[in-house]
C-alpha atoms as a PDB file:
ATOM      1  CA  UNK A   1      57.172 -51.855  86.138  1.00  0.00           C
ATOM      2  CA  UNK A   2      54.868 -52.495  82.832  1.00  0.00           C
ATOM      3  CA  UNK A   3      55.021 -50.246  80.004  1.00  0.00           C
ATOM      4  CA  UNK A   4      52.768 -49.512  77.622  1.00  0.00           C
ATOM      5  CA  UNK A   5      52.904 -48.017  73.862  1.00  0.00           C
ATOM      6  CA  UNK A   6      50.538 -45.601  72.699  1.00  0.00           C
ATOM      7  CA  UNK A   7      50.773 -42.763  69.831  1.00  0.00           C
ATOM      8  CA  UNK A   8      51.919 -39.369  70.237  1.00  0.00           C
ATOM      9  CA  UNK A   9      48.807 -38.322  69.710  1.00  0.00           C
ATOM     10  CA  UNK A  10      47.312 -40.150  72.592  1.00  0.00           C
ATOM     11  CA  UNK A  11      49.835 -38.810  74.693  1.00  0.00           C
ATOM     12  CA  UNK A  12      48.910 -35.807  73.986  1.00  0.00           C
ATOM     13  CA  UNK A  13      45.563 -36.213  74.283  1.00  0.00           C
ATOM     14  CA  UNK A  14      46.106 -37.390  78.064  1.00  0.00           C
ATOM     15  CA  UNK A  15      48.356 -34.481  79.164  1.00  0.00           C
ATOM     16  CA  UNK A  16      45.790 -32.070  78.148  1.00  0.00           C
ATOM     17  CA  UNK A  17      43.336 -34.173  80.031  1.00  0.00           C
ATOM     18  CA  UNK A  18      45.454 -34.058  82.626  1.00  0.00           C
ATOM     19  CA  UNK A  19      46.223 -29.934  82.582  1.00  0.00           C
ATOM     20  CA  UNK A  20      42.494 -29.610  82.602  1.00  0.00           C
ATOM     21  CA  UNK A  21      41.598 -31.542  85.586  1.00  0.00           C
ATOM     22  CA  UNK A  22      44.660 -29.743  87.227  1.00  0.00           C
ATOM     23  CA  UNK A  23      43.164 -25.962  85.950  1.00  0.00           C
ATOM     24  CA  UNK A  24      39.795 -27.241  87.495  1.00  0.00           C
ATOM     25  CA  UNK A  25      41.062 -28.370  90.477  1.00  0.00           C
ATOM     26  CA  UNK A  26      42.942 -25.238  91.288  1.00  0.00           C
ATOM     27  CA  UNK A  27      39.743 -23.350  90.141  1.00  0.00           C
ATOM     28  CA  UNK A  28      37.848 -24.980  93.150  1.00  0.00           C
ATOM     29  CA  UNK A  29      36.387 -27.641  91.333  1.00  0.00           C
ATOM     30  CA  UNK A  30      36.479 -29.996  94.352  1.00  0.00           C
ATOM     31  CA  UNK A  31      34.553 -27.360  96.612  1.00  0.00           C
ATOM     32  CA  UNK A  32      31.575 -27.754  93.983  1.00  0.00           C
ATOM     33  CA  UNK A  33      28.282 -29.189  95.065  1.00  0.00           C
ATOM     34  CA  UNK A  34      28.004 -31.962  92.712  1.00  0.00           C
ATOM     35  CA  UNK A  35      31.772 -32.840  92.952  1.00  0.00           C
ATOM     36  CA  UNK A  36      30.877 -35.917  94.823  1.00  0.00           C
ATOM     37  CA  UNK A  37      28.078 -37.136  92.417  1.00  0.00           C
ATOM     38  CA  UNK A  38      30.902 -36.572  90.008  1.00  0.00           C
ATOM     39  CA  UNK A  39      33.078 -38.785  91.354  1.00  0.00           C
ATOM     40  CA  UNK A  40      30.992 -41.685  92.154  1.00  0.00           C
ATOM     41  CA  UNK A  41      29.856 -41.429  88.254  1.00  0.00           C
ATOM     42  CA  UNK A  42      34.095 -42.109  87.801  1.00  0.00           C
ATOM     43  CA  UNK A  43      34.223 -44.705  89.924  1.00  0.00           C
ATOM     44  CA  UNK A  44      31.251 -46.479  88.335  1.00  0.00           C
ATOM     45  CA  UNK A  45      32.362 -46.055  85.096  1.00  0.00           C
ATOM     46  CA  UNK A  46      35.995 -47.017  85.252  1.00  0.00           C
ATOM     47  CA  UNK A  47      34.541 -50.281  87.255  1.00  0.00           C
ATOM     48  CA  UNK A  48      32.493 -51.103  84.285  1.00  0.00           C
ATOM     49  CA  UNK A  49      35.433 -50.327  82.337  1.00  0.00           C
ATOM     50  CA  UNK A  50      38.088 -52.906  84.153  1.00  0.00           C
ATOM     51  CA  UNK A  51      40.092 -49.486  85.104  1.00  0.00           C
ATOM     52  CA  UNK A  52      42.213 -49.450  87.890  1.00  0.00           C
ATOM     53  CA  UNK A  53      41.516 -46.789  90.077  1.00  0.00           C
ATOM     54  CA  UNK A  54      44.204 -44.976  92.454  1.00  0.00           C
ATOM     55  CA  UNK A  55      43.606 -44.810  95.916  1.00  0.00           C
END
């Protein structure tokens, strides 16, 4: 497994990220009309960006 360094404050950063996809999701986010346009927009950007997706 790779590691990677980042700051604290990054870290924190992403965990809050992460809470607030989690509060959205549990809100019914993913019932939402546009939650498909939504994720298509991800997928195209994190292609542009070289990020690796889960799937």
């Amino acid at each position: 497994m790779e590691t990677v360094t980042i700051t604290k404050e990054e870290h924190q950063r992403l965990l809050r990220a992460e809470v607030w996809v989690d509060a959205l999701e549990a809100a019914g986010v993913d019932n939402w009309e546009g939650c498909a346009e939504a994720a298509q927009i991800y997928r195209e950007f994190c292609e542009e960006e070289g990020l690796l997706l889960d799937e």
